[in-house]
N, C-alpha and C. Protein backbone atom coordinates (compact mmCIF):
# COMPACT_ATOMS: atom_id res chain seq x y z
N UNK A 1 132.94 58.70 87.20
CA UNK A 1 132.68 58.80 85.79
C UNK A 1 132.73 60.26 85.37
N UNK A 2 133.37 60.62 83.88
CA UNK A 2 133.73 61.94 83.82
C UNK A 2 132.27 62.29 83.21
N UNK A 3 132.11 63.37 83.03
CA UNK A 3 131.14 64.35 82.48
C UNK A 3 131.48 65.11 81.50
N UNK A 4 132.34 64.65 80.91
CA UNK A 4 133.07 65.59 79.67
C UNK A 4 132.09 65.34 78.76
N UNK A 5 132.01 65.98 77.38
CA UNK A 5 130.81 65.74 76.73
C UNK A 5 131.34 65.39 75.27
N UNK A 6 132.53 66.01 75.13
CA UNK A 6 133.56 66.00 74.12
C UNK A 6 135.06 65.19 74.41
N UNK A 7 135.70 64.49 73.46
CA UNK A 7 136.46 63.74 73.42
C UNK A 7 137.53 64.78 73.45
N UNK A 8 138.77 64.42 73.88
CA UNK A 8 139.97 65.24 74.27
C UNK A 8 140.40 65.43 72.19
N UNK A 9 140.91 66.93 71.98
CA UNK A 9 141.55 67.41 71.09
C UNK A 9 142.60 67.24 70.58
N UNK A 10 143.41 66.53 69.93
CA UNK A 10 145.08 66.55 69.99
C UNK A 10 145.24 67.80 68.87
N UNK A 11 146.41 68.52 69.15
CA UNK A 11 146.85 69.82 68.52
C UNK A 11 148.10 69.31 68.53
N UNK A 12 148.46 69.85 66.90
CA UNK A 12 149.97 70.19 66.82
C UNK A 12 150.58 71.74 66.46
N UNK A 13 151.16 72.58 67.16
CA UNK A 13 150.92 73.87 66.40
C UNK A 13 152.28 74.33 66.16
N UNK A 14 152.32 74.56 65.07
CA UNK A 14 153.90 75.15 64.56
C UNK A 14 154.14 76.39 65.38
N UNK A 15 155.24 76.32 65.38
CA UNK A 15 156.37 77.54 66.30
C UNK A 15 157.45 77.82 65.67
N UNK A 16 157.64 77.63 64.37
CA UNK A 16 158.77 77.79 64.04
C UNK A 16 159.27 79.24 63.78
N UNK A 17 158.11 80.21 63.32
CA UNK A 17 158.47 81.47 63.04
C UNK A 17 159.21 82.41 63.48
N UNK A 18 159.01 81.49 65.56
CA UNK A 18 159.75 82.23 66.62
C UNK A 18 160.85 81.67 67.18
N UNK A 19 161.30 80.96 66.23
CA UNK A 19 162.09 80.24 66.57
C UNK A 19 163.70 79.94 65.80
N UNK A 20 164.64 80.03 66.21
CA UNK A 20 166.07 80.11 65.38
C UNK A 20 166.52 79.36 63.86
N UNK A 21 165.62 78.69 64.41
CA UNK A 21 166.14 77.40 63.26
C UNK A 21 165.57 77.45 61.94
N UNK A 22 165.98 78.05 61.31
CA UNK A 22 165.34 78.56 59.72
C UNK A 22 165.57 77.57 59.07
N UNK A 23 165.77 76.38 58.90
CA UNK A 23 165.60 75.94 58.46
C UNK A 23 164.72 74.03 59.02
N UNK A 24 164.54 74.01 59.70
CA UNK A 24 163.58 73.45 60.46
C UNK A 24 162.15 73.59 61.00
N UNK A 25 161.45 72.49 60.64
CA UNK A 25 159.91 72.42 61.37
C UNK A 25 159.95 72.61 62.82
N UNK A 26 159.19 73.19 63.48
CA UNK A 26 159.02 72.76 64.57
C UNK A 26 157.89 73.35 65.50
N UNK A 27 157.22 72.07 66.45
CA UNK A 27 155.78 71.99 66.81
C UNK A 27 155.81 71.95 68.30
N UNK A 28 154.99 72.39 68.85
CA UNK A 28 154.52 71.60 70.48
C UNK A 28 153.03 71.34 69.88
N UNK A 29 152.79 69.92 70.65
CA UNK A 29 151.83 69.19 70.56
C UNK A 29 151.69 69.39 72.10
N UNK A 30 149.75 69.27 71.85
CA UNK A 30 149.04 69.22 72.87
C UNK A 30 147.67 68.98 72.90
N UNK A 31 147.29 68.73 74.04
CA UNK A 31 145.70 67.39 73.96
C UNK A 31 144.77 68.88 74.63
N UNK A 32 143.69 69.24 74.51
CA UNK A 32 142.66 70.15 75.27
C UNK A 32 141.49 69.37 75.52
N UNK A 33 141.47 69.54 76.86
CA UNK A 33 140.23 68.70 77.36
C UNK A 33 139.24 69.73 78.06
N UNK A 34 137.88 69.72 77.68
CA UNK A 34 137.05 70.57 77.62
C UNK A 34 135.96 70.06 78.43
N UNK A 35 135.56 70.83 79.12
CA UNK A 35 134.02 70.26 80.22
C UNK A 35 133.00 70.11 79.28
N UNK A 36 132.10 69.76 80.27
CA UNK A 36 130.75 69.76 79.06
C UNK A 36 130.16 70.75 79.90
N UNK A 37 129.20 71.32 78.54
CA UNK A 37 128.57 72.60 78.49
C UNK A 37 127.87 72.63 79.57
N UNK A 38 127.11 71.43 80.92
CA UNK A 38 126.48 72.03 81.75
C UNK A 38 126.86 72.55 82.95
N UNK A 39 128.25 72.44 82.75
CA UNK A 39 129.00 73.62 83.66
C UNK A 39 128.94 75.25 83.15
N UNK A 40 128.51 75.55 82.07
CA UNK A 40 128.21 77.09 81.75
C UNK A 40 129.59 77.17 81.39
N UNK A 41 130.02 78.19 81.31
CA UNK A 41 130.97 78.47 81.00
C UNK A 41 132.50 78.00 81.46
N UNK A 42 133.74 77.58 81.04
CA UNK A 42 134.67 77.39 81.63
C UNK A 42 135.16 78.75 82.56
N UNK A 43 135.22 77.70 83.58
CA UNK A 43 135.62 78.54 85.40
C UNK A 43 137.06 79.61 85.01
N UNK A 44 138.28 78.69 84.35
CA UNK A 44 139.45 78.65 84.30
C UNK A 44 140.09 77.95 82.72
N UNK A 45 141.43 78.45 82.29
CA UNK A 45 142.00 77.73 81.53
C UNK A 45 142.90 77.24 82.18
N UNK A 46 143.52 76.19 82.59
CA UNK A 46 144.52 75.70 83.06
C UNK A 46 145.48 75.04 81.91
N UNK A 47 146.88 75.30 82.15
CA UNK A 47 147.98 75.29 80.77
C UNK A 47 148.47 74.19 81.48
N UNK A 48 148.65 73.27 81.54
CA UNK A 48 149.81 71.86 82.11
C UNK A 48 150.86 71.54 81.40
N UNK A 49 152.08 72.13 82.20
CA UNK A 49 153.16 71.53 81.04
C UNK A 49 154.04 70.55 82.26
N UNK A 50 154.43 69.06 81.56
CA UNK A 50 155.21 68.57 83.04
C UNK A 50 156.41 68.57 82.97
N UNK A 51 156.85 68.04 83.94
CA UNK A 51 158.29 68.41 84.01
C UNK A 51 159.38 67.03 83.88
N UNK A 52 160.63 67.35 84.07
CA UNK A 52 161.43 65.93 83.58
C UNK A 52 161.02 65.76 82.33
N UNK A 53 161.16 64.19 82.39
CA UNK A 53 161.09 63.30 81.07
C UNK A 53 159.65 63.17 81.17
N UNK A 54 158.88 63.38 81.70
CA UNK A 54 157.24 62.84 81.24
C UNK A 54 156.69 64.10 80.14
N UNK A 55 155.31 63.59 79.55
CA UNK A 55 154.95 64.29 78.54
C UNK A 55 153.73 64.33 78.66
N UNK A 56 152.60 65.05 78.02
CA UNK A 56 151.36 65.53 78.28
C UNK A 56 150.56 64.59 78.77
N UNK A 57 150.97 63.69 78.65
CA UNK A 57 150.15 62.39 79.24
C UNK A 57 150.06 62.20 80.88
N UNK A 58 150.87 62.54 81.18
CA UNK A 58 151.11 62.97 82.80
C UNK A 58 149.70 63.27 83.07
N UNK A 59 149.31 64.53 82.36
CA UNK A 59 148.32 65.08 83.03
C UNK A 59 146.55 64.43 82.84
N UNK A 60 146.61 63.03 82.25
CA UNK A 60 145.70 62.30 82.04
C UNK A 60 145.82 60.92 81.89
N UNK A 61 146.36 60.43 83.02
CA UNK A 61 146.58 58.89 83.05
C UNK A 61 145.57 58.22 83.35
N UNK A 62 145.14 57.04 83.15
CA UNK A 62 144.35 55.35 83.43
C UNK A 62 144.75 54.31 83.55
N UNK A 63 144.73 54.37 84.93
CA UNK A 63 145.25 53.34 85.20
C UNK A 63 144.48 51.91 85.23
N UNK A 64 144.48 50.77 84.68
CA UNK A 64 143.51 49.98 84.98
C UNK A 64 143.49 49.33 86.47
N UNK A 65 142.21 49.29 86.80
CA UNK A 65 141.80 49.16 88.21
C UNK A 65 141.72 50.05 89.18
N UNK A 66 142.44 51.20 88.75
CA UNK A 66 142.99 52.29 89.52
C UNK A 66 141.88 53.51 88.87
N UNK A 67 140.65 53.96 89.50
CA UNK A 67 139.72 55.16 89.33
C UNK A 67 140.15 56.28 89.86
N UNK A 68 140.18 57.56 88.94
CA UNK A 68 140.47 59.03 89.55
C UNK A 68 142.47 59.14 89.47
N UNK A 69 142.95 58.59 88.83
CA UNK A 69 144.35 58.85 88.69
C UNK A 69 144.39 60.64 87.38
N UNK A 70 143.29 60.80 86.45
CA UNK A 70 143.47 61.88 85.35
C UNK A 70 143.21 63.04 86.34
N UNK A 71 144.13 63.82 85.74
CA UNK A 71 143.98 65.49 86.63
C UNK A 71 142.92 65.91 85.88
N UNK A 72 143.23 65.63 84.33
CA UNK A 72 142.20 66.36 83.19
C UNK A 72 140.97 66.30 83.23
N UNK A 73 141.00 64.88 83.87
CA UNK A 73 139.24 64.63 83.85
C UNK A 73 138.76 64.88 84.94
N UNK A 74 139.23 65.29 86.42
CA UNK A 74 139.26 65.53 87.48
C UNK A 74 139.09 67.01 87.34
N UNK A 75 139.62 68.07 86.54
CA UNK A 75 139.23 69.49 86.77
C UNK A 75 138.29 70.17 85.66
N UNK A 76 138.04 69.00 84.14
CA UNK A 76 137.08 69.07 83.50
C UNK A 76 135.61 69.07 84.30
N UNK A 77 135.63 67.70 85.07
CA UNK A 77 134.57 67.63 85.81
C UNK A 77 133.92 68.89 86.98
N UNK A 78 134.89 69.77 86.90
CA UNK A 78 134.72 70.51 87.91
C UNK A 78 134.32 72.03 87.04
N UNK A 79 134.65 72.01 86.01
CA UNK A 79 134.42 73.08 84.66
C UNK A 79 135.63 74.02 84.82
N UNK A 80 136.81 73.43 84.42
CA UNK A 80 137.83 73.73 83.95
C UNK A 80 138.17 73.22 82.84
N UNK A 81 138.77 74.27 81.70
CA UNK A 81 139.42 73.46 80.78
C UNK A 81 141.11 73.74 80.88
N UNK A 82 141.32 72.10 80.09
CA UNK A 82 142.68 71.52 80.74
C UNK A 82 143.54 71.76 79.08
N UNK A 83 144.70 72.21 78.93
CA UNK A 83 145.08 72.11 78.15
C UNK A 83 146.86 71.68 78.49
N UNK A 84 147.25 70.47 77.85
CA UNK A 84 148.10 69.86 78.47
C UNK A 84 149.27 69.78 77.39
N UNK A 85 150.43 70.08 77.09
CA UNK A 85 151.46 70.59 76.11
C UNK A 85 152.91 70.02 76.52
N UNK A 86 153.15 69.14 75.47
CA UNK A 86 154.58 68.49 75.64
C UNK A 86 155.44 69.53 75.43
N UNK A 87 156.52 69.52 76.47
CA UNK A 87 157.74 70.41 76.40
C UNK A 87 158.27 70.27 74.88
N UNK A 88 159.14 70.91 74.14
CA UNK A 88 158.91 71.58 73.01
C UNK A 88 160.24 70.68 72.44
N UNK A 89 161.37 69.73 73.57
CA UNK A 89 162.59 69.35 73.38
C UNK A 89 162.06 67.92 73.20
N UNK A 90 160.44 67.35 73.77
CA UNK A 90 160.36 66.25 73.23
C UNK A 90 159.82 66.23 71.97
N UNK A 91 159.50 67.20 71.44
CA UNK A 91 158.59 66.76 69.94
C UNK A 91 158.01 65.66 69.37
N UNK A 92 156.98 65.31 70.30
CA UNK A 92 156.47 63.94 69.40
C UNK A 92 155.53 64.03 68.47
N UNK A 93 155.73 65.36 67.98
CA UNK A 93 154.57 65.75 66.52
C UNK A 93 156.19 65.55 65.99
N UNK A 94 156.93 65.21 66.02
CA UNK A 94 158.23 65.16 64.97
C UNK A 94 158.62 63.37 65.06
N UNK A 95 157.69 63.03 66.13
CA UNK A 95 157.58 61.03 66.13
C UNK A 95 158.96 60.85 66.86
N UNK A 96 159.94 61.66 67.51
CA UNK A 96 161.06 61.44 68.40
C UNK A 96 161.49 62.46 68.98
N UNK A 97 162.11 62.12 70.37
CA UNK A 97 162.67 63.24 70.83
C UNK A 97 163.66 64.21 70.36
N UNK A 98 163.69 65.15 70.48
CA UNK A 98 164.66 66.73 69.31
C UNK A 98 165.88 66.07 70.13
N UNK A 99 166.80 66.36 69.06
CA UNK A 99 168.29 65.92 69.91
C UNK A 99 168.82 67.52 69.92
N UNK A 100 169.50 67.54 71.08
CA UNK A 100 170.11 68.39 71.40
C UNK A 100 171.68 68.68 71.19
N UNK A 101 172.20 70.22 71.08
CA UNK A 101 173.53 70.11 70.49
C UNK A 101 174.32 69.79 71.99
């Protein structure tokens, strides 16, 4: 059972300023999962970005029947915070993957 004290964050944060496409939005979305306070202070920030085709979810799966599969809640518990960020080509703060030229 996790010990988190707070519910995971979803973030969407624009990037476009640094980015070519002047005339386009564009975001990486990402979930921050935070210990609870009686770990004192967070140990570590840990950044999770995955790789391939999977997306921030990787780094916090549930499986039913299956206990201890989340990394997030696995290094929350330990007083790390987890901050987990879809690669920037899936954009699902844009509701589909960015097509590429």
């Amino acid at each position: 059972m996790s010990s988190r004290i707070a519910q995971p964050v979803e973030l969407a944060v624009d990037v476009s300023a640094v980015l070519p496409f002047a005339d386009e939005t564009n975001t990486l979305s990402a979930t921050v999962h935070v210990p609870s306070p009686e770990h004192g202070p967070p140990r570590a920030v840990l950044v999770c970005w995955p790789g391939g085709s999977y997306s921030r979810a990787y780094w916090d799966m549930h499986i039913p029947g299956h206990r201890g599969y989340s990394f997030a809640e696995h290094m929350t518990d330990r007083g790390f915070v987890v901050i987990a960020v879809d690669p920037w080509a899936r954009a699902p703060a844009l509701g589909r993957p960015r097509s590429t030229p």
